[in-house]
Structure formats: C-alpha cells, structure tokens
N, C-alpha and C. Protein backbone atom coordinates (compact mmCIF):
# COMPACT_ATOMS: atom_id res chain seq x y z
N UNK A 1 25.52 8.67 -28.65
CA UNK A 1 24.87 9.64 -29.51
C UNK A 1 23.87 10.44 -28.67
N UNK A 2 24.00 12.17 -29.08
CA UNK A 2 23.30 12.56 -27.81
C UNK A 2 21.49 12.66 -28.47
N UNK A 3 20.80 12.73 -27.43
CA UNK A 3 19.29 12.94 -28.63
C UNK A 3 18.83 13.99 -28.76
N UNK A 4 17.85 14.14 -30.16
CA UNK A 4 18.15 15.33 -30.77
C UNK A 4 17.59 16.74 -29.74
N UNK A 5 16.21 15.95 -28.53
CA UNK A 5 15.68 16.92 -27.74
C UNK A 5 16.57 17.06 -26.77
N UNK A 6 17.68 16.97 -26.39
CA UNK A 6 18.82 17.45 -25.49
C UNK A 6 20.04 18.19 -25.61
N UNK A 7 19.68 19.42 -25.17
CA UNK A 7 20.65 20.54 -25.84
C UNK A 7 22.03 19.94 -25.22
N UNK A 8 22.42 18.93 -24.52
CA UNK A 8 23.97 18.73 -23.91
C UNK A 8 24.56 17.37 -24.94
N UNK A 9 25.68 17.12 -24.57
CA UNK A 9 26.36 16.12 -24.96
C UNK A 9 26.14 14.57 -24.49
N UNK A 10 26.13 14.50 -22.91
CA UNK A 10 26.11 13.45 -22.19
C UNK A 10 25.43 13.76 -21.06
N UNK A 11 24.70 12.53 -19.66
CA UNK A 11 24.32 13.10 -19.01
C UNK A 11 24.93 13.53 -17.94
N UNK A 12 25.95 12.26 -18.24
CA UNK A 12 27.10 11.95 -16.95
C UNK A 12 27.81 13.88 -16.91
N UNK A 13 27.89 14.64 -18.31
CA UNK A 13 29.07 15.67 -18.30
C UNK A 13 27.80 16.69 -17.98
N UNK A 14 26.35 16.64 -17.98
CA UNK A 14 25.92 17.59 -17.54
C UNK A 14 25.46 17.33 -15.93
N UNK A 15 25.27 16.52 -15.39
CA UNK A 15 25.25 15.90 -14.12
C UNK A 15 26.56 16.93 -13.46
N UNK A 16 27.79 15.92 -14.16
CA UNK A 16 28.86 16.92 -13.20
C UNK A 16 29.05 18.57 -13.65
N UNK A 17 28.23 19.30 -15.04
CA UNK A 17 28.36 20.19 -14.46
C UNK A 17 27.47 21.16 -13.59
N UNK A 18 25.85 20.67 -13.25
CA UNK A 18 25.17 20.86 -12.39
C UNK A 18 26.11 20.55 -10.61
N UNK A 19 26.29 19.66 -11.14
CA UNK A 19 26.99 19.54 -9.62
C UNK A 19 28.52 20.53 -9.28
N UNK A 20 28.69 20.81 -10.01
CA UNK A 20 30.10 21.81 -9.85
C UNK A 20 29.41 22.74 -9.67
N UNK A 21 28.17 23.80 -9.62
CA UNK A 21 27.84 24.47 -9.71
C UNK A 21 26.76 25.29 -10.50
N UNK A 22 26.62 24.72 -11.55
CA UNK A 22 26.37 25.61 -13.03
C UNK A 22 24.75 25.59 -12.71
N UNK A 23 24.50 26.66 -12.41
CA UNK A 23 23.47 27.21 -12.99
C UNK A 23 22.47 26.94 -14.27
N UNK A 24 23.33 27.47 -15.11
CA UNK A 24 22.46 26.74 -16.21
C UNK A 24 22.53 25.70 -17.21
N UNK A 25 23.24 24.92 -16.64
CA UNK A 25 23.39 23.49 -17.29
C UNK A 25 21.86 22.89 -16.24
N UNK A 26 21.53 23.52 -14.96
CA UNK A 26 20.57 22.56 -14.51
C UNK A 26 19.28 23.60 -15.20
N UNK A 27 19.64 24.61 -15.36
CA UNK A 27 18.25 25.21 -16.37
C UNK A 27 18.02 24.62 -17.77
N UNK A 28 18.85 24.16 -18.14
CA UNK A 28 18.87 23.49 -19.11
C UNK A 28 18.05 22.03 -19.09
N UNK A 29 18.25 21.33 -18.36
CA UNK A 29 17.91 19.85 -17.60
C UNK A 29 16.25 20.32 -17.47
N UNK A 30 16.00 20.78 -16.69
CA UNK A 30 14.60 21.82 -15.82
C UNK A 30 13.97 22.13 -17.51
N UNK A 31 14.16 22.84 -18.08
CA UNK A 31 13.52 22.92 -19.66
C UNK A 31 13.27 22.00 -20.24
N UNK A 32 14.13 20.93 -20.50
CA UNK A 32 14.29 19.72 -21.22
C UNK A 32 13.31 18.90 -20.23
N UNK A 33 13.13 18.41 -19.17
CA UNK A 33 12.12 17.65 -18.94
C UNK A 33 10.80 17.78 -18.18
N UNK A 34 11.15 19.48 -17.51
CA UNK A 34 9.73 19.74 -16.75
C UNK A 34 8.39 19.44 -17.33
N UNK A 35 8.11 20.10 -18.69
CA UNK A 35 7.30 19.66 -19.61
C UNK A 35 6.79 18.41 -20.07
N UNK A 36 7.86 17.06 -19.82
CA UNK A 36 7.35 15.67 -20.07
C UNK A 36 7.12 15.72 -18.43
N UNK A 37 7.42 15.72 -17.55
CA UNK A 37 6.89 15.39 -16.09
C UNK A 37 5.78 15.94 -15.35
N UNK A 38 5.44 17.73 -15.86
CA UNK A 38 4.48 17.82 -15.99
C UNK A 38 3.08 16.72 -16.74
N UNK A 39 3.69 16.63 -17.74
CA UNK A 39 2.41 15.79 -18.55
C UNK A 39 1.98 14.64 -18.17
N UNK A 40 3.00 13.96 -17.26
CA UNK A 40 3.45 12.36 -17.03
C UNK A 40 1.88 13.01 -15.80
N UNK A 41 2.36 13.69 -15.01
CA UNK A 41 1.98 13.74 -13.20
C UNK A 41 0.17 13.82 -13.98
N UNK A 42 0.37 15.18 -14.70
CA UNK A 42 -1.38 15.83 -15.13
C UNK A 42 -1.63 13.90 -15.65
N UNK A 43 -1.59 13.59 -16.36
CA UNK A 43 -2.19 12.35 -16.54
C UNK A 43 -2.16 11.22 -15.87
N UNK A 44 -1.66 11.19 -14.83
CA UNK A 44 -1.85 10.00 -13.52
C UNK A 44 -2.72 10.98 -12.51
N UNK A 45 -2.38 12.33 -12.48
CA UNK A 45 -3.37 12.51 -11.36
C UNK A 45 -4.94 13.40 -11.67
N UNK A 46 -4.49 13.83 -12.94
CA UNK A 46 -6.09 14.82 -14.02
C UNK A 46 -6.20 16.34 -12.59
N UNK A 47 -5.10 16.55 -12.19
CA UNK A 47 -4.91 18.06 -11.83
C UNK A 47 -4.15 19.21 -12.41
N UNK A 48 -4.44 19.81 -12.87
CA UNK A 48 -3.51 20.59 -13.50
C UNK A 48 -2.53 21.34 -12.46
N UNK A 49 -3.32 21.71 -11.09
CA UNK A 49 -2.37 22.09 -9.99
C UNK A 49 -1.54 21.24 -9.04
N UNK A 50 -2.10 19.86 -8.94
CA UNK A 50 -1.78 18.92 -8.15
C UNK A 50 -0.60 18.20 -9.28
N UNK A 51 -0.50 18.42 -10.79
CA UNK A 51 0.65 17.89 -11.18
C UNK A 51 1.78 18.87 -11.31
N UNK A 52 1.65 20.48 -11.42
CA UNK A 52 2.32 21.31 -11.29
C UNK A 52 2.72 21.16 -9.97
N UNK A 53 2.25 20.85 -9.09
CA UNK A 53 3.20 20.34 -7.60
C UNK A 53 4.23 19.32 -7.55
N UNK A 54 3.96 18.71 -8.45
CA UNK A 54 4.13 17.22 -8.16
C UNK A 54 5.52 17.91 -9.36
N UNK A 55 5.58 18.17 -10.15
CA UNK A 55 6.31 18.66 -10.81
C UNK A 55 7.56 19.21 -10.43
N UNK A 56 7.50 20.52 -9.48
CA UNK A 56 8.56 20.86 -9.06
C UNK A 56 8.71 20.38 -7.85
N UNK A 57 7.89 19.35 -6.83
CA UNK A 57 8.68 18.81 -6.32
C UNK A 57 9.66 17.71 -6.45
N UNK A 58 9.58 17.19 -7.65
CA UNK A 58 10.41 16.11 -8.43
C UNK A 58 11.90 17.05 -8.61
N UNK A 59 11.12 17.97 -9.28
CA UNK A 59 13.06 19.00 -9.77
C UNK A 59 13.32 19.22 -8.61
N UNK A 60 12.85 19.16 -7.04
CA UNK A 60 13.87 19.78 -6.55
C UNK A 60 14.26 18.29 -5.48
N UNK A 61 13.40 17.24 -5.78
CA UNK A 61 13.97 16.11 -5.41
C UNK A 61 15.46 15.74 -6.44
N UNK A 62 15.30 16.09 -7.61
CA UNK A 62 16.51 16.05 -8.53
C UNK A 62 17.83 16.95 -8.03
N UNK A 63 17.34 17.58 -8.15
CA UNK A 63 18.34 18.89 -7.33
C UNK A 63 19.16 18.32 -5.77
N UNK A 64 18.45 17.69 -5.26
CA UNK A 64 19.29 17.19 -4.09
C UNK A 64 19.56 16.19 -4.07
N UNK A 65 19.23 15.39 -5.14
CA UNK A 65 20.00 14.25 -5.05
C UNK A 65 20.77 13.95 -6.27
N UNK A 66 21.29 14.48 -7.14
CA UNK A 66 21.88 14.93 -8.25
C UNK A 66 23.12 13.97 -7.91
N UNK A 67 23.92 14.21 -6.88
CA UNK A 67 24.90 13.41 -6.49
C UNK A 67 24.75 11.91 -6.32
N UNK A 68 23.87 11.27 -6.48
CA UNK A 68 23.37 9.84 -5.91
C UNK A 68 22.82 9.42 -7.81
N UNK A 69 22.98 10.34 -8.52
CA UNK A 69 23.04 9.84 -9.72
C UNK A 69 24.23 8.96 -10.50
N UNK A 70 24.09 7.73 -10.72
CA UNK A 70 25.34 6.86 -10.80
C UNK A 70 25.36 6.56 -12.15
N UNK A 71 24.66 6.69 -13.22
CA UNK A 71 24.29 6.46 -15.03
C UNK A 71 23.96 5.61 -15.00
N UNK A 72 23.86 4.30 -14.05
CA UNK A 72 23.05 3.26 -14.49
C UNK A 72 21.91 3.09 -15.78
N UNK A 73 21.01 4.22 -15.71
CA UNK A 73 20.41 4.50 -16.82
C UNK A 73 20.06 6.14 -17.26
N UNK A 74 19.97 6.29 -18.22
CA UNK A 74 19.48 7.55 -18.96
C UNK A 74 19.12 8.87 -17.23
N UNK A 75 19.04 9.59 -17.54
CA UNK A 75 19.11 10.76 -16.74
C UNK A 75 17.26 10.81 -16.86
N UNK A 76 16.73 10.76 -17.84
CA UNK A 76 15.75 10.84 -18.29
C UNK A 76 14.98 9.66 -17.44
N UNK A 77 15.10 8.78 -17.70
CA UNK A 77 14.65 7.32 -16.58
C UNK A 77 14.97 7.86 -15.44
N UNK A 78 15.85 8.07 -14.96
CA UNK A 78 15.81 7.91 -13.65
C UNK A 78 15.47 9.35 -12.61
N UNK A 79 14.71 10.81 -13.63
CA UNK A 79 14.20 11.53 -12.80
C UNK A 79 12.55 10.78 -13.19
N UNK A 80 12.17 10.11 -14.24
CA UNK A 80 10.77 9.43 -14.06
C UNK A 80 10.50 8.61 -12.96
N UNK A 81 11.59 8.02 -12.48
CA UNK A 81 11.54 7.23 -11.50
C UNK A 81 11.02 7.90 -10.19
N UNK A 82 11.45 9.18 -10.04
CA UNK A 82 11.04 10.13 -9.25
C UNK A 82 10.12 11.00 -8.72
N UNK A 83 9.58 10.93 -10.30
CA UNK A 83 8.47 11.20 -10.65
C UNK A 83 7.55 10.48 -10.39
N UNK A 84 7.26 9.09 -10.59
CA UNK A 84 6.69 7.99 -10.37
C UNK A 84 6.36 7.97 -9.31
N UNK A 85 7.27 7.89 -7.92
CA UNK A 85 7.52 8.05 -6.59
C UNK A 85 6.12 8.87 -6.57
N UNK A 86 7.09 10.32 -6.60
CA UNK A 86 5.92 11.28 -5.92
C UNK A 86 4.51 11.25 -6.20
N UNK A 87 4.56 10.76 -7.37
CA UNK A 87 2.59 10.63 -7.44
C UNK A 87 2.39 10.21 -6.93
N UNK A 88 2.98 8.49 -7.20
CA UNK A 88 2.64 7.59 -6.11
C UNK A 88 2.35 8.25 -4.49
N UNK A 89 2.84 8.68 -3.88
CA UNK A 89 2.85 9.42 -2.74
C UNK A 89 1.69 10.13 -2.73
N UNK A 90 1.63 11.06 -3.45
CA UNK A 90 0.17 11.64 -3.83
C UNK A 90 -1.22 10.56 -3.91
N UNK A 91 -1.24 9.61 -3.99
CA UNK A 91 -2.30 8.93 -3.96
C UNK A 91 -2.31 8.23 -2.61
N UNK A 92 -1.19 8.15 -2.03
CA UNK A 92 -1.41 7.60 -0.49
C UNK A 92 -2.12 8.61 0.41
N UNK A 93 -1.58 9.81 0.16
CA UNK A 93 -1.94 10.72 0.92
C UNK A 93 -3.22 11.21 1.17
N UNK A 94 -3.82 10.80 2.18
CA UNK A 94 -5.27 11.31 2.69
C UNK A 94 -5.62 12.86 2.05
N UNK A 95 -7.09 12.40 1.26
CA UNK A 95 -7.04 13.62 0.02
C UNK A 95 -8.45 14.88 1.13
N UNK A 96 -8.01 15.64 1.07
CA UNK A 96 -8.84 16.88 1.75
C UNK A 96 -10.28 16.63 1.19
N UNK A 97 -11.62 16.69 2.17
CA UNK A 97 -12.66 16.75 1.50
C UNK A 97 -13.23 18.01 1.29
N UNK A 98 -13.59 18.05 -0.09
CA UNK A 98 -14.06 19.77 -0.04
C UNK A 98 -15.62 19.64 -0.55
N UNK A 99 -16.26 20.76 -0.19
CA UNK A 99 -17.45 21.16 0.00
C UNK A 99 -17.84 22.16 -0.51
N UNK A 100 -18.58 22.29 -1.88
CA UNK A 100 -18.97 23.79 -2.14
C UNK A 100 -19.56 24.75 -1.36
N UNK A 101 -18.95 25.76 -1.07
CA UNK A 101 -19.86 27.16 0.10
C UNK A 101 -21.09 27.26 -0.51
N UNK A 102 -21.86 26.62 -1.19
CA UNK A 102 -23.27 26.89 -1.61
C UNK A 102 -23.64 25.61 -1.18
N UNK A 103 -23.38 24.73 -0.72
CA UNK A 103 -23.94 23.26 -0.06
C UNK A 103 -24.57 24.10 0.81
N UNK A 104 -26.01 22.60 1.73
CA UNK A 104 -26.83 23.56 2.85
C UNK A 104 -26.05 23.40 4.03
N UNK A 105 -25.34 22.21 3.86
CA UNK A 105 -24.30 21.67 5.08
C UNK A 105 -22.75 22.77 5.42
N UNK A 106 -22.63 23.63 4.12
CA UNK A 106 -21.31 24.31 4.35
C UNK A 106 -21.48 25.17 5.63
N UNK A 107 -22.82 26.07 5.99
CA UNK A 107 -23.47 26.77 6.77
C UNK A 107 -22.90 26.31 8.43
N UNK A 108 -23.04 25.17 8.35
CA UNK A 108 -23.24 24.37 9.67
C UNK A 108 -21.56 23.71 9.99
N UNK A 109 -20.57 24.13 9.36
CA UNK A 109 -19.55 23.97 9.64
C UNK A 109 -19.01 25.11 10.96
N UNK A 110 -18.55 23.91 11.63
CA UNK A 110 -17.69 25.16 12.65
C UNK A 110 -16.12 25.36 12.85
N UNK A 111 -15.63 26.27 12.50
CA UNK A 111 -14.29 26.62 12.65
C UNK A 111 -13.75 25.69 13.97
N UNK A 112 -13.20 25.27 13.38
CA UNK A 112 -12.27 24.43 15.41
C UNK A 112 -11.01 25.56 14.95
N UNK A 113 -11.18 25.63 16.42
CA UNK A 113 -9.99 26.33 17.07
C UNK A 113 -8.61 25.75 17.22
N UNK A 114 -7.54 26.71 16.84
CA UNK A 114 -5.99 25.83 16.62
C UNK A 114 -5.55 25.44 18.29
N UNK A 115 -4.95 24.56 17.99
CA UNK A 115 -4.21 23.90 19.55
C UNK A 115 -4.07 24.94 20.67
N UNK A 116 -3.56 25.90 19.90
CA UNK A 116 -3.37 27.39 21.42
C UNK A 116 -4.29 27.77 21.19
N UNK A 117 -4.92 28.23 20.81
CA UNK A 117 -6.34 28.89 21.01
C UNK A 117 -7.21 27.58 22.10
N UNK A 118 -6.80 26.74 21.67
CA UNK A 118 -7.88 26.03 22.69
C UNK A 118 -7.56 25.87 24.09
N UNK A 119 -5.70 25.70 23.78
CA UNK A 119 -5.14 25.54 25.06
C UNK A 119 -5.14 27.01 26.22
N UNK A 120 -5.23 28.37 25.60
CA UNK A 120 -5.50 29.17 26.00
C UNK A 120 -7.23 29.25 27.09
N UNK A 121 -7.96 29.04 25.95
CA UNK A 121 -9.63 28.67 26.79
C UNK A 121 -9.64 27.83 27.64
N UNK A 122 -8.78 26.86 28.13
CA UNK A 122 -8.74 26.02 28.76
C UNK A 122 -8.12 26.35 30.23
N UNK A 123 -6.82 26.95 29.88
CA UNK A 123 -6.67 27.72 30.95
C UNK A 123 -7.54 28.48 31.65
N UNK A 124 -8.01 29.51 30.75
CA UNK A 124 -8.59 30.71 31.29
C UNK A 124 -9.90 30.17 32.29
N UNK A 125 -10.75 28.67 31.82
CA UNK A 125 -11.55 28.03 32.18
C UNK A 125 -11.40 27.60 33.60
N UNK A 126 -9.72 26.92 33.50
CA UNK A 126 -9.31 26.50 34.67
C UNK A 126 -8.81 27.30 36.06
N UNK A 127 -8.77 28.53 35.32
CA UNK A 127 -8.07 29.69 36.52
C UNK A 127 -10.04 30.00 37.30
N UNK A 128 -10.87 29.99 35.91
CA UNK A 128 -12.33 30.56 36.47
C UNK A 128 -12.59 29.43 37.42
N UNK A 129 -12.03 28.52 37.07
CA UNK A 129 -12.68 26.92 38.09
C UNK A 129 -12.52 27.02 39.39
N UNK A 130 -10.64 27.59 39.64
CA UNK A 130 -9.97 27.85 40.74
C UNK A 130 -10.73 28.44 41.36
N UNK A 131 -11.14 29.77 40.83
CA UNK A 131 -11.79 30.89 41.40
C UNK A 131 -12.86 30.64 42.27
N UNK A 132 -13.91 29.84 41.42
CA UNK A 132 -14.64 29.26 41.85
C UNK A 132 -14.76 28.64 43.09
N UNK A 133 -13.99 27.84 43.14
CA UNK A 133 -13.90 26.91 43.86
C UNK A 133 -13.17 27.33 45.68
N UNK A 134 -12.31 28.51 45.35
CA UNK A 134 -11.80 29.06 46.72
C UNK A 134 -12.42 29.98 46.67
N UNK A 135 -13.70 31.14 46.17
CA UNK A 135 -13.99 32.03 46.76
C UNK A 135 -16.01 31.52 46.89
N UNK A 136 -15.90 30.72 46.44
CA UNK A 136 -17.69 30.48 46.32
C UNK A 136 -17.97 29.22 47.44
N UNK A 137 -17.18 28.35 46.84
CA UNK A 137 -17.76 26.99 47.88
C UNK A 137 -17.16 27.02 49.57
N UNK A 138 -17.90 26.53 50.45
CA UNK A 138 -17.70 26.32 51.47
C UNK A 138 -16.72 25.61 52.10
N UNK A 139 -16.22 25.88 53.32
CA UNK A 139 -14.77 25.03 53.59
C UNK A 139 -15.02 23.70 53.17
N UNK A 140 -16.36 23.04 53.78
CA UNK A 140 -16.82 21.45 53.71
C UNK A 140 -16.58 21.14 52.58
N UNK A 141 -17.42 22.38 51.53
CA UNK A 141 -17.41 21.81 50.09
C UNK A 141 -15.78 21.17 49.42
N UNK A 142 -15.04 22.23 49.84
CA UNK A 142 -13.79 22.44 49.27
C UNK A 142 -12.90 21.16 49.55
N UNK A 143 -13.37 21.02 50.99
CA UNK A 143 -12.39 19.79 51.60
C UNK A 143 -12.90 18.65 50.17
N UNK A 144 -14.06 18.68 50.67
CA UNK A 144 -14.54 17.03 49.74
C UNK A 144 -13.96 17.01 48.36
N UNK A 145 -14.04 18.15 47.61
CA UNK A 145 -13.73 18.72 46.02
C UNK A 145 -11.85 18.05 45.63
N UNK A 146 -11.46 18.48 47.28
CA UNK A 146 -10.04 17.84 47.49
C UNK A 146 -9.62 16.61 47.67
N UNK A 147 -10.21 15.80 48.37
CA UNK A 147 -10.42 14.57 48.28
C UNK A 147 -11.32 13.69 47.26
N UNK A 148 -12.22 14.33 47.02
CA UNK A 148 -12.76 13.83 45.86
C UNK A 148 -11.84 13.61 44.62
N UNK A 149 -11.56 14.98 43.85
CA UNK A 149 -11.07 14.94 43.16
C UNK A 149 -9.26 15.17 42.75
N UNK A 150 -8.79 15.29 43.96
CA UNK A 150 -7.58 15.22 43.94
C UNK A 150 -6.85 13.78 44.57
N UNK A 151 -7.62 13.71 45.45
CA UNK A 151 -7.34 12.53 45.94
C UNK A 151 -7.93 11.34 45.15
N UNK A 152 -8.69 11.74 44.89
CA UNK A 152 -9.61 10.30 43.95
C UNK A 152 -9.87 9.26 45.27
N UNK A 153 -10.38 9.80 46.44
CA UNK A 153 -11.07 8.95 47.16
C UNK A 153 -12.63 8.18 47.06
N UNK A 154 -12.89 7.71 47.41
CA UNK A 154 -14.32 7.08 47.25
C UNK A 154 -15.30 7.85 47.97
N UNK A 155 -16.52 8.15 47.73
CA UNK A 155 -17.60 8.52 48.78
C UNK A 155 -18.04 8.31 49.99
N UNK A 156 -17.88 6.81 50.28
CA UNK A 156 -17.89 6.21 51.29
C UNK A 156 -16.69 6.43 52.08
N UNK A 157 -15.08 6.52 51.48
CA UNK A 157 -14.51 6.74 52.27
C UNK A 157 -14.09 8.44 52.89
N UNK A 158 -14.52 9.06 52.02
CA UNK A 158 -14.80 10.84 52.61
C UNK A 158 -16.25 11.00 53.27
N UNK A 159 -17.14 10.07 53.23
CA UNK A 159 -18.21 10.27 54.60
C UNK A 159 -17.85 9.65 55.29
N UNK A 160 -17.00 8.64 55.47
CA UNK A 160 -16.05 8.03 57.11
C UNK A 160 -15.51 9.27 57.35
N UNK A 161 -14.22 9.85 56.34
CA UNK A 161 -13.68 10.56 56.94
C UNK A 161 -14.06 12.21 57.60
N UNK A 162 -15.14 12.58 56.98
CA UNK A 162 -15.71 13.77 57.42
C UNK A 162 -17.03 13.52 58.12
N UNK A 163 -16.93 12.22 58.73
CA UNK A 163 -18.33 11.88 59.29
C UNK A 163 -19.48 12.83 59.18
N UNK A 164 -19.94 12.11 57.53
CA UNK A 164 -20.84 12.91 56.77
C UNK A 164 -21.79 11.49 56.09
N UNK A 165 -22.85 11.33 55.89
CA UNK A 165 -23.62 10.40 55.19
C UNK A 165 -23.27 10.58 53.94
N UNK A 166 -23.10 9.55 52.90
CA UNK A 166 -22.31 8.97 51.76
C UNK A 166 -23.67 10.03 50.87
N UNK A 167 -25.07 9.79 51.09
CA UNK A 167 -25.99 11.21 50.83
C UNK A 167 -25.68 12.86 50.67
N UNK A 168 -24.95 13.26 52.05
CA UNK A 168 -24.53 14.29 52.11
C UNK A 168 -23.69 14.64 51.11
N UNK A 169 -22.57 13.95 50.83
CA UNK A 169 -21.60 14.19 50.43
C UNK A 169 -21.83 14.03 48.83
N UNK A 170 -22.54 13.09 48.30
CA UNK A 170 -23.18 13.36 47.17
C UNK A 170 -24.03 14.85 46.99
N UNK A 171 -24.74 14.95 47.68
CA UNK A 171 -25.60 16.07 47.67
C UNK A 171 -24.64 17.34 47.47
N UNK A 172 -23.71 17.32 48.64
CA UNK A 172 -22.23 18.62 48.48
C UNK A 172 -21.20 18.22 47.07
N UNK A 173 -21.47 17.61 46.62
CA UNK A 173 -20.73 17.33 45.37
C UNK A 173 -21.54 18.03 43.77
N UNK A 174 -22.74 17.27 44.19
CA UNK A 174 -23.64 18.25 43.18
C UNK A 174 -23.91 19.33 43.34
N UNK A 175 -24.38 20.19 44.33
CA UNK A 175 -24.15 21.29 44.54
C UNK A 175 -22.81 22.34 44.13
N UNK A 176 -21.89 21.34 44.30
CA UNK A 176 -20.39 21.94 43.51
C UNK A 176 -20.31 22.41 42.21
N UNK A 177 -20.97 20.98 41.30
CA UNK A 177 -20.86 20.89 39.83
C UNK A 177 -21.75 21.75 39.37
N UNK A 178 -22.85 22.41 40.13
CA UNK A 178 -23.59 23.18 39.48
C UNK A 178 -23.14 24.45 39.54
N UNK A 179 -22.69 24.74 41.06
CA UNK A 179 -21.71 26.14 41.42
C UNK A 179 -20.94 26.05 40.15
N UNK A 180 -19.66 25.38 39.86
CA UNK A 180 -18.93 25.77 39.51
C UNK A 180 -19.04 25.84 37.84
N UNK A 181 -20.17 24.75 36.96
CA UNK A 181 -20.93 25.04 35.65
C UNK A 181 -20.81 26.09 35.66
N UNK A 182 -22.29 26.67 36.23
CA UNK A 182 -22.97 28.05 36.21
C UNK A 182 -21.94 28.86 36.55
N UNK A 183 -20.81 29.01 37.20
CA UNK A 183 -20.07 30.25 37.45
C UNK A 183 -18.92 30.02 36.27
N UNK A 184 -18.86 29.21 35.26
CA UNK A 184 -18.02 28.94 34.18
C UNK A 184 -18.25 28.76 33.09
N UNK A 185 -17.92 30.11 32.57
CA UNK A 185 -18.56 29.06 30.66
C UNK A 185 -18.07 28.97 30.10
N UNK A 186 -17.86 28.22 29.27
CA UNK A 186 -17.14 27.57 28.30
C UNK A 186 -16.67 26.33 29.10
N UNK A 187 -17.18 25.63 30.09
CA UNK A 187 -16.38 24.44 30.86
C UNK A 187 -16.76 23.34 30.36
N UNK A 188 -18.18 23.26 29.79
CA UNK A 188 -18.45 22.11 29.30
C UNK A 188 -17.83 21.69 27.94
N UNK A 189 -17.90 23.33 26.77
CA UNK A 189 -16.62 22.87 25.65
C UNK A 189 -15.16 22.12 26.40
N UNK A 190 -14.56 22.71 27.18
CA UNK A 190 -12.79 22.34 27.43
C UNK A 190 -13.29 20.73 28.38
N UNK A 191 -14.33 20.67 29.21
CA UNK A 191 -14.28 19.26 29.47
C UNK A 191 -14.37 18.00 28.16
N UNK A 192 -15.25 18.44 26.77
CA UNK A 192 -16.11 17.96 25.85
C UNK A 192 -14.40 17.30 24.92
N UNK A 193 -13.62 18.47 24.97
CA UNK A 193 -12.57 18.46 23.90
C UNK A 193 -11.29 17.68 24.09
C-alpha cells in the first residue's frame, strides 16, 4: 500500500525509474523528502544554513548512490540513514571559530598569507640572501658561510682549516648574520615560518 504523502506507487518502481533516467520521478523523491531532512538536520544541528547543507548534500549523496539501493527497507529509512551519516560528520568536523569584527581582539588579527604567497617571499628573500652574500661579504667570509653552512662543519674544524682562531671565525660569522639581516627584510618572517 503506497502512503498517502507519496505521489508514486512503490519505491523499488520509482528507484528504477530515477535510475533509467527520469528526471522527474527524482524531483518527485527531492519534494517528498527534502522538507523532512531538512527538519531532521535543523534539529540535530539548530542551523538553519548548516542543515540546508547538510540537506542537499544527502540528495546528492542519494543521487549517486541510488543504485546501491537494494529495498531492504523503505526508501524513506534508508535516505535517513544518510542523513544521519552526514550530520554525524558535521559534528566531527573541526567547527571554524568566529569572532565578531567589533571584538577588541578582531583588530589584532593578521591575515596569513596563502602557501604561494609565502613561498614566493621566501624566494625573493633567498635570491636577496644570495645577493648578499656574493656581492657584500668577503672571500674569507664567504668561504666560512660555505663550510659553515653548507657543509655543516664545526668551528673548530673551519679554524683548523682556514687557520683562523675558533674567535675569529665566530666573530666572521656574526658579522655575516648581521650583513646579511640588515641587507634583508623580511628574513626573519621566512626564517620564523
């Protein structure tokens, strides 16, 4: 017996004719229960936009899996089931914190920059570093900067090797970091990030 709020016969004969194609046998379906799934979602989650999401992403979880519908039970059960799901999901999901723009703290928010934008400054940082580093510092400096930091040698063992006091070479190292700071800005953001 079909019920009285379902304009079709069966679900199994509107199932297959959504799945053959029909248009509006699934507009039909979409009328008939958006409205209880709406209501279901708004009262598990008290959003009126967050259950209107939750809403049509259920119909169009229905929609693709339409075929994996076997009648086990009512058509009706088993897009709730779906429904169920997705809230559920919705409550796992790490919820955005929001902040009224009239808070004193909204002020003090800072835009972060998207992945290329940063990866861009970073470059541009690193080409200024280059720069730095072959047209400002001294051959000595440069050697050590190379072994220092490319090599990842020890201090002690680049004042053996440049028979230089383990002093010196500290001293030509800081002297570097300040050269190359001061001739770079933004280096301390792209080192920080």
């Amino acid at each position: 017996m079909a019920d009285r709020r379902q304009p079709w016969e069966s679900d199994s004969q509107l199932v297959e004719e959504i799945l053959a194609g029909s248009v509006d046998h699934f507009n039909l379906l979409y009328e008939a229960y958006f409205p209880r799934v709406y209501r279901f979602a708004l009262k598990r989650l008290r959003d009126p936009g967050e259950a209107e999401d939750v809403a049509q992403e259920v119909f169009m979880t229905v929609f693709k899996a339409l075929s994996n519908y076997r009648g086990e039970s009512t058509l009706l059960v088993w897009i709730f089931g779906i429904a169920r799901n997705t809230v559920n999901r919705r409550f796992r999901k790490p919820r955005p914190y929001l902040e009224s723009i009239d808070a004193p703290s909204a002020s003090q928010l800072a835009a972060e920059l998207a992945p290329v934008d940063r990866l861009v400054d970073a470059r541009r940082v690193l080409r200024r570093c280059a720069s730095v580093i072959e047209e400002d510092l001294t051959p000595l400096q440069r050697r050590i900067f190379h072994l220092k930091h490319l090599r990842r040698q020890s201090i002690r063992s680049i004042a053996r090797a440049l028979d230089k006091s383990e002093d010196a070479i500290k001293a030509n190292l800081y002297r570097m970091r300040i050269s190359i700071s001061e001739s770079t800005p933004g280096l301390e953001a792209v080192l920080r990030a």
